[in-house]
Protein backbone atom coordinates (compact mmCIF):
# COMPACT_ATOMS: atom_id res chain seq x y z
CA UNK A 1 -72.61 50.42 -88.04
CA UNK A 2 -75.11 48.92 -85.62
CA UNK A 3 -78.77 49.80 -85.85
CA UNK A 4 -81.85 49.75 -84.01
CA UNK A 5 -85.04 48.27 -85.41
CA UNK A 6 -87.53 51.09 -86.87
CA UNK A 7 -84.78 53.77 -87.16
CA UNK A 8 -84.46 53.68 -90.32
CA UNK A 9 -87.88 54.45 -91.75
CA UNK A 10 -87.57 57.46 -90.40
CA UNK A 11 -85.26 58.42 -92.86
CA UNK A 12 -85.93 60.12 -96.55
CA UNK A 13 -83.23 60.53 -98.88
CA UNK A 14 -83.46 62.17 -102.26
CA UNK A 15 -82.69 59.95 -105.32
CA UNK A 16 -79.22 60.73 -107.04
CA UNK A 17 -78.19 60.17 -110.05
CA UNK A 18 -75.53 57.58 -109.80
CA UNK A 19 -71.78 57.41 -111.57
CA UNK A 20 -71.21 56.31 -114.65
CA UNK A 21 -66.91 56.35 -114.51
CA UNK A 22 -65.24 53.39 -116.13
CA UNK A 23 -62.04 54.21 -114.40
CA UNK A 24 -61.02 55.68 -110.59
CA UNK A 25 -63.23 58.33 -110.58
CA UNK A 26 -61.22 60.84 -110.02
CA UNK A 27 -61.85 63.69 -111.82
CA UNK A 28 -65.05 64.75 -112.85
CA UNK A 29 -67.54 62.09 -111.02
CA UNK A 30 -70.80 63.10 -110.50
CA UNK A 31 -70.98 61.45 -106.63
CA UNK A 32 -67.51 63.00 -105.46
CA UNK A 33 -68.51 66.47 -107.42
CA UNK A 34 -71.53 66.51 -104.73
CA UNK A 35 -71.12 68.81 -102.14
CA UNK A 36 -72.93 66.50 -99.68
CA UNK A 37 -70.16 64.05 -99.68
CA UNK A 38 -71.70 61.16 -101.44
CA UNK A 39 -69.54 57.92 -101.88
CA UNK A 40 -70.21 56.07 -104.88
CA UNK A 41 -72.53 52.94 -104.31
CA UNK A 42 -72.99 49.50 -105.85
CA UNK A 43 -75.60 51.62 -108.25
CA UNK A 44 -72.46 53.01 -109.60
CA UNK A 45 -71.08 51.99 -112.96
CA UNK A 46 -67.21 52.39 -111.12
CA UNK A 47 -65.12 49.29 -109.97
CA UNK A 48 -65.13 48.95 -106.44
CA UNK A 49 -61.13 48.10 -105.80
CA UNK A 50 -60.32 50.58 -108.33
CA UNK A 51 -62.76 53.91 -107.12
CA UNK A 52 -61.02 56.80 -104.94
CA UNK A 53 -64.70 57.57 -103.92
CA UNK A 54 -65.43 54.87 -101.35
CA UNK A 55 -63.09 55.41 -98.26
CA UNK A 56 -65.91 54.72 -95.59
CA UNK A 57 -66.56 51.48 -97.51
CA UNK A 58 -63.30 50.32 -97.99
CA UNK A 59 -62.64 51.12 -94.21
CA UNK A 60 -59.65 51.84 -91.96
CA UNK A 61 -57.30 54.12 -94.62
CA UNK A 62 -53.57 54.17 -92.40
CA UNK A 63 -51.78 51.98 -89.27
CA UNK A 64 -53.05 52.81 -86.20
CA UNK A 65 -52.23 52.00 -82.60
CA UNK A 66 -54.42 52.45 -79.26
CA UNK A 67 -51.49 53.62 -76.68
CA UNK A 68 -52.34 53.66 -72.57
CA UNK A 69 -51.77 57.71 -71.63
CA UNK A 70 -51.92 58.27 -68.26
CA UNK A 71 -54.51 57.77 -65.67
CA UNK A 72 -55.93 60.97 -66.07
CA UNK A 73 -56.70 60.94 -69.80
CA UNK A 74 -56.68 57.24 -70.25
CA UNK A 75 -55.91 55.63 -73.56
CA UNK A 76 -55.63 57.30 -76.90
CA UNK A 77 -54.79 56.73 -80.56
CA UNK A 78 -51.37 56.99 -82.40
CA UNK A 79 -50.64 57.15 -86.24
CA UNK A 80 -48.32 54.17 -87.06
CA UNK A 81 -47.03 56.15 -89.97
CA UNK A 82 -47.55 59.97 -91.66
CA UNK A 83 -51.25 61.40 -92.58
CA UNK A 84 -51.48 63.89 -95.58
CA UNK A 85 -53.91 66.90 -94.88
CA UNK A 86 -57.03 65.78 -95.68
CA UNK A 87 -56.41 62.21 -96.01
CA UNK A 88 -59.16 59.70 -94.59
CA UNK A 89 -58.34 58.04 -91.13
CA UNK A 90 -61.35 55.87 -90.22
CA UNK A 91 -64.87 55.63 -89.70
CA UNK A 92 -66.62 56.48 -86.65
CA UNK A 93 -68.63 53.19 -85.90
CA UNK A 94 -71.18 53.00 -83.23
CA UNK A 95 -75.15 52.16 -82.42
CA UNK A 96 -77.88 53.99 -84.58
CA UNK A 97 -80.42 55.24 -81.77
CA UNK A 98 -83.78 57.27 -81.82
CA UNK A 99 -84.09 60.70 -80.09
CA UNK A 100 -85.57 58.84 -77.09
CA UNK A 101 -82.68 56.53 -76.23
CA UNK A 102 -80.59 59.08 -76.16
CA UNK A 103 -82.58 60.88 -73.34
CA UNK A 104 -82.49 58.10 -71.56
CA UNK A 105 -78.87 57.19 -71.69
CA UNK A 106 -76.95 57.55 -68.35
CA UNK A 107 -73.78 58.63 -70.27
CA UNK A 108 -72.77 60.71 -73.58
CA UNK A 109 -69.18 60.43 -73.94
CA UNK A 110 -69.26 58.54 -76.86
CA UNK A 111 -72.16 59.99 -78.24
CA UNK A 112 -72.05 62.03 -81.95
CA UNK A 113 -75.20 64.47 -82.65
CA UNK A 114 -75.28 64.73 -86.24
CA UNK A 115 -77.73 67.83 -87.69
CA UNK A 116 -78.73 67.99 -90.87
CA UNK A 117 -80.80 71.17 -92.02
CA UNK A 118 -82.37 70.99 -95.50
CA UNK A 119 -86.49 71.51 -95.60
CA UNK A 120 -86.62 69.89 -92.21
CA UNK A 121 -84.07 69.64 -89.28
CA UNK A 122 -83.05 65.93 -88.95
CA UNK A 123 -80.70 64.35 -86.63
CA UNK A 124 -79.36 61.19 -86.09
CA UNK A 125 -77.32 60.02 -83.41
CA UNK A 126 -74.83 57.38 -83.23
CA UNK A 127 -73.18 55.68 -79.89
CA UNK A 128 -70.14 54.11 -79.35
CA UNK A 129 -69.94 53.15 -75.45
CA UNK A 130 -71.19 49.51 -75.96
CA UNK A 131 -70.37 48.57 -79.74
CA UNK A 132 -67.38 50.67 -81.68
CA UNK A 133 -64.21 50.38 -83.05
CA UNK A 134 -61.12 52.59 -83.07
CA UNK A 135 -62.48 55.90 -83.67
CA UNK A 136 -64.07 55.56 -79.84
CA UNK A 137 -60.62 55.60 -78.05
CA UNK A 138 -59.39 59.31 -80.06
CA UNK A 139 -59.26 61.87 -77.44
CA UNK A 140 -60.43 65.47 -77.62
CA UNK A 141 -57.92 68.56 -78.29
CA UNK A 142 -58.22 72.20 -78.36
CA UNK A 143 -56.00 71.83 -81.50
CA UNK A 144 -57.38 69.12 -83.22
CA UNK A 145 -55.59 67.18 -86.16
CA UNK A 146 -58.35 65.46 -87.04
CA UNK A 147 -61.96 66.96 -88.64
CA UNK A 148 -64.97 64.90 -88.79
CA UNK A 149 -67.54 64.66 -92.10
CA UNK A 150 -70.24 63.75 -92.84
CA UNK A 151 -70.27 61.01 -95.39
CA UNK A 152 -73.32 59.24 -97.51
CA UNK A 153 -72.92 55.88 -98.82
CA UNK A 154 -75.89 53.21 -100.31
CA UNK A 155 -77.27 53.42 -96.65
CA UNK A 156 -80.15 55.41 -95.75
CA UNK A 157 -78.74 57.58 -92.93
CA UNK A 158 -75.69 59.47 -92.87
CA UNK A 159 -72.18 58.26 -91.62
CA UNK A 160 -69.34 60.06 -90.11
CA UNK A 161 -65.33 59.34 -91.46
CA UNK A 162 -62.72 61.22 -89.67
CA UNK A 163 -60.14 62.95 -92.14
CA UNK A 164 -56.63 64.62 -90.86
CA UNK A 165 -57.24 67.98 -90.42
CA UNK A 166 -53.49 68.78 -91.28
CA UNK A 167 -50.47 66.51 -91.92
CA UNK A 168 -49.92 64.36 -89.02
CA UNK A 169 -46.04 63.25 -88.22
CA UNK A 170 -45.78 59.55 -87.36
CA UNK A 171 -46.06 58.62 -83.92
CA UNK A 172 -48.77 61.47 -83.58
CA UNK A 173 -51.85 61.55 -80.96
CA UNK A 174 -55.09 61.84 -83.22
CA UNK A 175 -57.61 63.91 -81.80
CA UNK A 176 -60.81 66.08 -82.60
CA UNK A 177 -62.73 68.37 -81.03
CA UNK A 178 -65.52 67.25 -78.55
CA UNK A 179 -67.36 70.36 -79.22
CA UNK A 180 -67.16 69.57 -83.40
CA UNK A 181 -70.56 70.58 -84.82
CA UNK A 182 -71.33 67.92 -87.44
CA UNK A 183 -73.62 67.86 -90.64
CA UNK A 184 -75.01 71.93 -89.90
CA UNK A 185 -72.55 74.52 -91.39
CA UNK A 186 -74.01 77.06 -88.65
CA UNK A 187 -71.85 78.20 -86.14
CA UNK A 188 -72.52 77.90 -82.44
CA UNK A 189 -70.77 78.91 -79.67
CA UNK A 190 -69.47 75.81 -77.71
CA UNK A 191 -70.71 75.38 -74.16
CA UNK A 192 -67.76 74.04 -71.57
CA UNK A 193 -68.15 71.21 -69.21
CA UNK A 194 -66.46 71.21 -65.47
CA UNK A 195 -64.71 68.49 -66.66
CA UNK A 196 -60.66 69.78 -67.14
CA UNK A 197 -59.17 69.49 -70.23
CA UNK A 198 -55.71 67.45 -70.39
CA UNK A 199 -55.36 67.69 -73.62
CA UNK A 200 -51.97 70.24 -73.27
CA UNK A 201 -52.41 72.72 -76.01
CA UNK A 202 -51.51 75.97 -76.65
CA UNK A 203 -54.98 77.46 -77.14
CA UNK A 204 -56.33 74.80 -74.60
CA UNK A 205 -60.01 75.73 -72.67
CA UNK A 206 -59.42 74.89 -69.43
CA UNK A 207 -62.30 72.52 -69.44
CA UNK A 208 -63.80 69.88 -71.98
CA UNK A 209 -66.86 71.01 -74.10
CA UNK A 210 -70.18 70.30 -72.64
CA UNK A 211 -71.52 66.57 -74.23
CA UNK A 212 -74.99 67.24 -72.95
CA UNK A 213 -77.73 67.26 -75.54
């Protein structure tokens, strides 16, 4: 992930008590037992090749292809082979920017809000438009196969993987939901956009969710 300078001191995160697994850590593993999604790190006494708990680090998890759609909804991406429920897909990779970049960005469509709520509300938002990879191209659905998480690693601000939502045949169009709220477990109600929806399902809007901040 790209950053911008200073955004990062703006960041606390609590100390953890790091792994001490000698084999895959699967099982009981103090990181993965965490409910806050916390990869194991190079503080960890695991193996890197060896750990289940490092999917984010270890990076793109299945075969994926970037297929041309139609005009209207442009390209999108295909899974080169079956997903298991739950399985991890990719990262999604993008620019680190402050609060007041984002105000002054002339677009948002590849723009993720992530909101944190502990003793303080903290957000962080990352931005794929100008420097991504893969996870920019997945299109929204009403009826998403794809969730996205919230993930910690060694780094100082959070990260965001993309795990199937369900299993996923091959030859599948991966999606999510534009209106996913990410990192806060409250609900909202999502706000629609006048932009129509192509995305063809059953349970399908009308219209894509609002990306305004």
């Amino acid at each position: 992930m790209s950053t911008t300078n200073g955004i990062l001191d703006d960041y606390r995160i609590d100390e953890r008590e790091c792994c001490k697994c000698e084999g895959n850590c699967v099982g009981s593993c103090t990181c993965s037992d965490s409910p806050i999604n916390f990869e194991c790190s190079s503080s960890c006494s695991c193996q890197f090749k060896e750990c289940h708990n490092r999917k984010l680090q270890k990076g793109l998890a299945t075969e994926l292809e970037i297929r041309y759609i139609s005009e209207s909804k442009g390209f999108g991406v295909f899974s080169l082979s079956p997903i298991k429920a739950n399985d991890f897909i990719c990262e999604y990779i993008g620019e680190l920017l402050s609060e007041s970049q984002v105000s002054s960005l002339h677009s948002q469509g590849y723009l993720l809000h992530i909101r944190e709520v502990s003793k303080e509300i903290v957000s962080t938002y990352i931005n794929a438009e100008k420097k991504g990879n893969v996870a920019r191209f997945f299109n929204h659905s009403c009826d998403p196969n794809v969730a996205l998480k919230v993930c910690r690693t060694h780094y100082r601000f959070p990260q965001v993987g993309l795990f199937a939502s369900k299993d996923v045949a091959q030859g599948t169009e991966l999606c999510f939901s534009y209106g996913s709220t990410i990192g806060d477990a409250t609900e909202k109600v999502m706000k629609l956009s006048k932009l129509e929806c192509m995305c063809g399902a059953k349970n399908c809007t009308g219209f894509l969710p609002s990306l305004k901040m």
